[in-house]
C-alpha atoms as a PDB file:
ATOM      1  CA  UNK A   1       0.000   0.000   0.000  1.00  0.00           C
ATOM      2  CA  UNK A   2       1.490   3.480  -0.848  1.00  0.00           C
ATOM      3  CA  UNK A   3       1.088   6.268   1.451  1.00  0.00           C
ATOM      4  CA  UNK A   4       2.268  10.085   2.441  1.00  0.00           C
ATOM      5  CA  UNK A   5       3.964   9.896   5.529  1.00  0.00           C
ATOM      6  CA  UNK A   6       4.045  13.285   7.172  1.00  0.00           C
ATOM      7  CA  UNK A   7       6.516  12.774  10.521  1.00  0.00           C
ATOM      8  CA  UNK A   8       9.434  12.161  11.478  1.00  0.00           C
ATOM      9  CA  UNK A   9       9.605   9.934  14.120  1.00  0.00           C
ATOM     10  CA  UNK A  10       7.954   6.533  12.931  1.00  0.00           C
ATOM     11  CA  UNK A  11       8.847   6.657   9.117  1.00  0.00           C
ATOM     12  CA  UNK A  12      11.195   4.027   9.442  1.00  0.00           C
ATOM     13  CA  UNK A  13       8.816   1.584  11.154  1.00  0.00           C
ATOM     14  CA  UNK A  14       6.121   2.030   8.318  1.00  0.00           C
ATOM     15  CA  UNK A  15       8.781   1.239   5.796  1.00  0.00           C
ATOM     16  CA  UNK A  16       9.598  -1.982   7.921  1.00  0.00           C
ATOM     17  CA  UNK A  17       5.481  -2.841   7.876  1.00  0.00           C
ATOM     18  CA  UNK A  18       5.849  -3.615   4.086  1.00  0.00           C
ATOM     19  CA  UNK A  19       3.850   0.563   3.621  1.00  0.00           C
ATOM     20  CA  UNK A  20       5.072   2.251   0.609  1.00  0.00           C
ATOM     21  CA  UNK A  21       5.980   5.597   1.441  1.00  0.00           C
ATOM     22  CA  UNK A  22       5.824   8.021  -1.385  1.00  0.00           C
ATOM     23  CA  UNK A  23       4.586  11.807  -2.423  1.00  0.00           C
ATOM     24  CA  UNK A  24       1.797  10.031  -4.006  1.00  0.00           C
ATOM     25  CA  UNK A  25      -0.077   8.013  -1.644  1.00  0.00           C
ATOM     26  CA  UNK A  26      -3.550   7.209  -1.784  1.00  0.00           C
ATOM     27  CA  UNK A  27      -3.625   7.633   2.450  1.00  0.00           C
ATOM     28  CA  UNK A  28      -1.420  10.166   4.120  1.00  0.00           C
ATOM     29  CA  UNK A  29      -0.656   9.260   7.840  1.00  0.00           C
ATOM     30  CA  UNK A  30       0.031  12.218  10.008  1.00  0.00           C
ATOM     31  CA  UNK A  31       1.599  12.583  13.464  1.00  0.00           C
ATOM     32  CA  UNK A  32      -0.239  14.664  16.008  1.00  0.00           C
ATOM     33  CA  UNK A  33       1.153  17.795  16.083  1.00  0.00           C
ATOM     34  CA  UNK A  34       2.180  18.142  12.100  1.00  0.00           C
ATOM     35  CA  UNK A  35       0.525  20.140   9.586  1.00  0.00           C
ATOM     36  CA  UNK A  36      -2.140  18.154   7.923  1.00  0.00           C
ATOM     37  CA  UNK A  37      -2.299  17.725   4.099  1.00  0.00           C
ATOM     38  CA  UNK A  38      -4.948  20.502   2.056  1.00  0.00           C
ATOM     39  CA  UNK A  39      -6.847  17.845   0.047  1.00  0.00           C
ATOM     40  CA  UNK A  40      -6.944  13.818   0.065  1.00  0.00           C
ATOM     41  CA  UNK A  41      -7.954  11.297   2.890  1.00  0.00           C
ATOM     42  CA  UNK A  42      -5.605  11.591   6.066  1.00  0.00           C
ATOM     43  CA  UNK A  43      -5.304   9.291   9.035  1.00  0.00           C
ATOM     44  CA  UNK A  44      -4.279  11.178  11.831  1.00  0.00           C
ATOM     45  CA  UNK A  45      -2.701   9.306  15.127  1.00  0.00           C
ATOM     46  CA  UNK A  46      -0.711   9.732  18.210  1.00  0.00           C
ATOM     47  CA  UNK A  47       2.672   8.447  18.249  1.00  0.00           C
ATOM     48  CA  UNK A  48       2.169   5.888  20.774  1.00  0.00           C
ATOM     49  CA  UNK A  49      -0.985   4.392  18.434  1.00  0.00           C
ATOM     50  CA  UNK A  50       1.308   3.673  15.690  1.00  0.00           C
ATOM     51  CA  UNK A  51       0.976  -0.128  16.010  1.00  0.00           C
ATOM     52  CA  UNK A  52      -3.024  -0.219  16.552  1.00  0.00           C
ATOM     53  CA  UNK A  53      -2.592   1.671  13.093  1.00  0.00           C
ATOM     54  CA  UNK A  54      -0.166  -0.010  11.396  1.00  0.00           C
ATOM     55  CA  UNK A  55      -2.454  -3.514  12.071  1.00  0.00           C
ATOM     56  CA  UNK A  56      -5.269  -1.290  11.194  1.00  0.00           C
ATOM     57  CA  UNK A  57      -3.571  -0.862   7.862  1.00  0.00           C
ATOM     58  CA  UNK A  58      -1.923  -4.414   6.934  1.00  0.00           C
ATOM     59  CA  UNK A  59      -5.912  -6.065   7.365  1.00  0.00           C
ATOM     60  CA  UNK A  60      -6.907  -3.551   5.192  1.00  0.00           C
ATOM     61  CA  UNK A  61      -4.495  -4.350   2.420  1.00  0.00           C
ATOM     62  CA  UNK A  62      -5.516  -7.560   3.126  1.00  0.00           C
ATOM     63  CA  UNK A  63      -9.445  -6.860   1.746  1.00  0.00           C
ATOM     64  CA  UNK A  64      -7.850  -5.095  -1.472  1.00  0.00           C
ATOM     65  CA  UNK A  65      -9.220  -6.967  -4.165  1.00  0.00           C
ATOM     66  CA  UNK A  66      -6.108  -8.975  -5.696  1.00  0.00           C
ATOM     67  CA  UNK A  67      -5.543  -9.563  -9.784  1.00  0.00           C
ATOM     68  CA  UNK A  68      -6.442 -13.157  -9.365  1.00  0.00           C
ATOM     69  CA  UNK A  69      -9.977 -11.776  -7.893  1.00  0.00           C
ATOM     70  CA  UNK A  70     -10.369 -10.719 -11.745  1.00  0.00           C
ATOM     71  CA  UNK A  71     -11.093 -14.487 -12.528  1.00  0.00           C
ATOM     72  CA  UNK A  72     -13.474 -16.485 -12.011  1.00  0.00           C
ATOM     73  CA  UNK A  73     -13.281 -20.423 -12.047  1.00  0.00           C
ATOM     74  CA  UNK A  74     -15.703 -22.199 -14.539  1.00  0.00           C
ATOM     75  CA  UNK A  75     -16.442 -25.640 -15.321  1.00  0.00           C
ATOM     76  CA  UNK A  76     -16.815 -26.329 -19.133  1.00  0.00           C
ATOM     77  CA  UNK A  77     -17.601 -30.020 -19.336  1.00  0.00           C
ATOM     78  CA  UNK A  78     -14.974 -31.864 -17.774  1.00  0.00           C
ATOM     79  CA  UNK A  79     -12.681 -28.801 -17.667  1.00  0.00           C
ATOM     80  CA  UNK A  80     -12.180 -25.612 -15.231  1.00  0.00           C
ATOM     81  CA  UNK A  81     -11.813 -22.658 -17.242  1.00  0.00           C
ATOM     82  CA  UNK A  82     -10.964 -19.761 -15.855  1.00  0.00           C
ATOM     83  CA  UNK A  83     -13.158 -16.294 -16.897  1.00  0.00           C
ATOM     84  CA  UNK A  84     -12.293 -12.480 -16.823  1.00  0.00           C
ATOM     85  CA  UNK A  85     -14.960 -11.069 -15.195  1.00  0.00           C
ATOM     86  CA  UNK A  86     -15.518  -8.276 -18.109  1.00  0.00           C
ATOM     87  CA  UNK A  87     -16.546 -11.659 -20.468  1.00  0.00           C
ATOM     88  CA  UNK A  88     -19.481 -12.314 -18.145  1.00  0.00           C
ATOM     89  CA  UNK A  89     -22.369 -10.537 -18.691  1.00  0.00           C
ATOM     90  CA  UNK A  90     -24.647 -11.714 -16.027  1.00  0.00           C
ATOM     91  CA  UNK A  91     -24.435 -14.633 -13.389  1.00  0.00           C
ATOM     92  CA  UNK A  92     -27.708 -16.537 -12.563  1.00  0.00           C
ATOM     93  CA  UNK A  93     -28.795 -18.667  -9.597  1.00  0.00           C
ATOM     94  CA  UNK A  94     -31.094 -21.754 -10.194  1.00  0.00           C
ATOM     95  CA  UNK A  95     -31.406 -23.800  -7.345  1.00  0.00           C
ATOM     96  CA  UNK A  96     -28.092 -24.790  -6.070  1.00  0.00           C
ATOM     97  CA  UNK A  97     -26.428 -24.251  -9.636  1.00  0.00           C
ATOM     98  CA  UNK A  98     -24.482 -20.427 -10.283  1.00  0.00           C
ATOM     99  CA  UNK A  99     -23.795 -19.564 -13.839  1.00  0.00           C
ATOM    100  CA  UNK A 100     -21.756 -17.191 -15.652  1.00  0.00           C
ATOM    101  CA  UNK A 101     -23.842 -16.053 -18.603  1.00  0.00           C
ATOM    102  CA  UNK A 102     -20.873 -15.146 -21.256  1.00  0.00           C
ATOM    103  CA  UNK A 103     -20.438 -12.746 -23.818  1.00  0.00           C
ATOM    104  CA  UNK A 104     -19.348 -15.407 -26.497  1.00  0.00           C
ATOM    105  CA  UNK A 105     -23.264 -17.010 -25.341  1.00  0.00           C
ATOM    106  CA  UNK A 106     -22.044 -19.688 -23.603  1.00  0.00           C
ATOM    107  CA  UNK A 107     -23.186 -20.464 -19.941  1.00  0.00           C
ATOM    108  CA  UNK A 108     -20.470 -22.318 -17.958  1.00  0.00           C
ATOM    109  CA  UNK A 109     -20.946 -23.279 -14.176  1.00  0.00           C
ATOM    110  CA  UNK A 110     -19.266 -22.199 -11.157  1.00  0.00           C
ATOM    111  CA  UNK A 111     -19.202 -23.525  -8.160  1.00  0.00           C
ATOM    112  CA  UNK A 112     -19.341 -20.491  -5.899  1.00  0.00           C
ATOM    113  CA  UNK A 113     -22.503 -19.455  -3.649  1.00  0.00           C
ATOM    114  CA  UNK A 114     -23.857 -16.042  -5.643  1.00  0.00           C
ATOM    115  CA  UNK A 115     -23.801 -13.736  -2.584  1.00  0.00           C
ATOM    116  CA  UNK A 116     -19.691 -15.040  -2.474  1.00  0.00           C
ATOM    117  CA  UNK A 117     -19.843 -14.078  -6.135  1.00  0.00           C
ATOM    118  CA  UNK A 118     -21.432 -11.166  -5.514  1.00  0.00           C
ATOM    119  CA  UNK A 119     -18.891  -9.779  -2.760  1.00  0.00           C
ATOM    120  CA  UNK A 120     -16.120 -10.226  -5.161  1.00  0.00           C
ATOM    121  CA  UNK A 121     -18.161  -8.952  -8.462  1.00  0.00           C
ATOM    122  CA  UNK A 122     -19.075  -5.362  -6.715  1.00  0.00           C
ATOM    123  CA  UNK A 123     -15.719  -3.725  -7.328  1.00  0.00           C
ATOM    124  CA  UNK A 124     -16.091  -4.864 -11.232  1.00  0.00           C
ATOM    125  CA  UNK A 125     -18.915  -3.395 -11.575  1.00  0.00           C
ATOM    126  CA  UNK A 126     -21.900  -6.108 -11.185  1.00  0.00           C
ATOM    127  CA  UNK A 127     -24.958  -6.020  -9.326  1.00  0.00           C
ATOM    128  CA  UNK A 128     -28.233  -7.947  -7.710  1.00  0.00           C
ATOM    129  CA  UNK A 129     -30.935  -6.926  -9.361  1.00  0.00           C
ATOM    130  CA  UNK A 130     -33.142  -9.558  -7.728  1.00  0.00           C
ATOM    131  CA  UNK A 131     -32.705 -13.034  -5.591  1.00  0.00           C
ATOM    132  CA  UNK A 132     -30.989 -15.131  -8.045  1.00  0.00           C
ATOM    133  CA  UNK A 133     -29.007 -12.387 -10.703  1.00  0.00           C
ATOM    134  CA  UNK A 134     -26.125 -10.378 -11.029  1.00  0.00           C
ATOM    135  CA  UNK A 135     -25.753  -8.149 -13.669  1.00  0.00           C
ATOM    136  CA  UNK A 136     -22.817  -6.239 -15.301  1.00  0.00           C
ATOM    137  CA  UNK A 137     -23.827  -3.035 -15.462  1.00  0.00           C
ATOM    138  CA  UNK A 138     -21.500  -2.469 -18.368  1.00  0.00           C
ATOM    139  CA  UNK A 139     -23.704  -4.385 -20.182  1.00  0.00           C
ATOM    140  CA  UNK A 140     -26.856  -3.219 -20.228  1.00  0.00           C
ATOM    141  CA  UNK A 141     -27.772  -1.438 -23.418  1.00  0.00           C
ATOM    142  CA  UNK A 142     -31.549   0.155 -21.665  1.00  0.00           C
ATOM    143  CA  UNK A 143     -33.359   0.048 -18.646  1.00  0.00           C
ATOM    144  CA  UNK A 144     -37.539   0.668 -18.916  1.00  0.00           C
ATOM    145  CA  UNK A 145     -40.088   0.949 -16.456  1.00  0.00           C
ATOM    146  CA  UNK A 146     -42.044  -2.123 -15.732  1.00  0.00           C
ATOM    147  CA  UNK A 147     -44.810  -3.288 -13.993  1.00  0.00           C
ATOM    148  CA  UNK A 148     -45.447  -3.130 -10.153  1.00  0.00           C
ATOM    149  CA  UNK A 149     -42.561  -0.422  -9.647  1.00  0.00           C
ATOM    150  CA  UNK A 150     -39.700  -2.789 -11.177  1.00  0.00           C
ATOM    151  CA  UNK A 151     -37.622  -2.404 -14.071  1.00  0.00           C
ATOM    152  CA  UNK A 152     -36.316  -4.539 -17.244  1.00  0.00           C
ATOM    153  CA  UNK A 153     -33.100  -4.428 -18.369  1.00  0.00           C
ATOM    154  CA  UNK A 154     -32.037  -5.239 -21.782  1.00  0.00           C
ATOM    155  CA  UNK A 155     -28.295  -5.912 -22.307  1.00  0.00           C
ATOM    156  CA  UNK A 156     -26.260  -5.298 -25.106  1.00  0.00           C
ATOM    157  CA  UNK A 157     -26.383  -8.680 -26.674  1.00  0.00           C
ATOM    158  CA  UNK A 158     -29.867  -8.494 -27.724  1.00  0.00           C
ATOM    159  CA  UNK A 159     -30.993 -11.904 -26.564  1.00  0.00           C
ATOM    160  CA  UNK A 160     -31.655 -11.599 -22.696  1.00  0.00           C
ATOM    161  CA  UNK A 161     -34.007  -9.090 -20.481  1.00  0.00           C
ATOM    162  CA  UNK A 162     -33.550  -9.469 -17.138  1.00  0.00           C
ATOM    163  CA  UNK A 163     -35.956  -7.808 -14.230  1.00  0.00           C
ATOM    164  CA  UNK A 164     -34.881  -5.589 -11.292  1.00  0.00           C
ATOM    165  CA  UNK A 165     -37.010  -6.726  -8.401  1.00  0.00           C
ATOM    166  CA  UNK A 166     -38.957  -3.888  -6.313  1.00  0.00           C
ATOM    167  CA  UNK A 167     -36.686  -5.146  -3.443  1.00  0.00           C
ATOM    168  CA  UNK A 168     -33.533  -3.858  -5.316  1.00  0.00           C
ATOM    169  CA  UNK A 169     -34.906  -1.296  -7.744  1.00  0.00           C
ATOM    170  CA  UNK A 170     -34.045   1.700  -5.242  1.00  0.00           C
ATOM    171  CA  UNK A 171     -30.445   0.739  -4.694  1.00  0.00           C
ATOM    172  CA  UNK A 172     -29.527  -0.009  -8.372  1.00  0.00           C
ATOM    173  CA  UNK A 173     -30.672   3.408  -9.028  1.00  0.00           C
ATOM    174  CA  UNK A 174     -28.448   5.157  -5.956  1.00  0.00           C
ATOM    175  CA  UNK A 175     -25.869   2.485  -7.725  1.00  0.00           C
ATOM    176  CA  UNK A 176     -26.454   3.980 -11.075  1.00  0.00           C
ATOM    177  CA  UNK A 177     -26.665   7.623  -9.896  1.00  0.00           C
ATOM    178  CA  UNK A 178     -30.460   8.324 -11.386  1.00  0.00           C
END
């Protein structure tokens, strides 16, 4: 993780906690007592906190989404394949069985619960739209009004139109912005 480091005294022991220090930190950490930066998200502590903080921050590198997290493993037939998450258009619950709904057309299962593929889909961009779908909002060509207060989406490949349940309708819009 890179940070600003404004301080003097404990610089050395973030370097040693595997922190990045650098001008161009997403985080700056600040001492009690220094000047604290004009813009950007600070962390301010007391010198004698430093270790609460630096555990603070090695869990949260920890939850950063890694490159692998960008794949998904499929089964095709007898085979695992494994799936960049911008190929899948939508993943469907039936049952027990999870699919990844491709662009290509194909369906291949995975063996994931949805909610776990929905906690690692979020930061790509996907979203429930109702019990058993995620959708990648990247692919949806239109969303229309539809009946009882929900909404159909039709995605870009012209062959599927999936419904947002009431239940969700009001946070895909926050999600969405409209």
């Amino acid at each position: 993780m890179k940070v600003c480091y404004s301080g003097h005294a404990m610089r050395a022991d973030c370097e040693a906690a595997g922190l990045e220090i650098s001008d161009e930190g997403s985080i700056t950490l600040v001492e009690r007592g220094e000047s604290l930066p004009d813009s950007g998200l600070c962390l301010l502590f007391d010198e004698d906190c430093l270790p609460q903080l630096l555990q603070f921050l090695k869990r949260s590198q920890k939850n950063e989404p890694s490159p692998s997290s960008d794949f998904i493993p499929c089964r095709d037939d007898e085979r695992i394949v494994l799936i960049k998450s911008a190929e899948i258009e939508f993943v469907s619950a039936d049952g027990d069985s999870v699919a990844c709904n491709l662009r290509d057309g194909r369906t291949l299962e995975v063996k994931k619960k949805l909610y776990e593929l929905e906690s690692v889909l979020f930061e790509r961009g996907f979203f429930r739209v109702n019990k058993s779908t995620l959708v990648n909002v990247l692919e949806i060509k239109d969303i229309s009004p539809w009946f009882g207060g929900r909404l159909l989406l039709r995605l870009k490949n012209g062959r599927d139109e999936i419904e947002v349940s009431r239940k969700y309708v009001a946070d895909f819009k926050e999600y969405l912005g409209v």
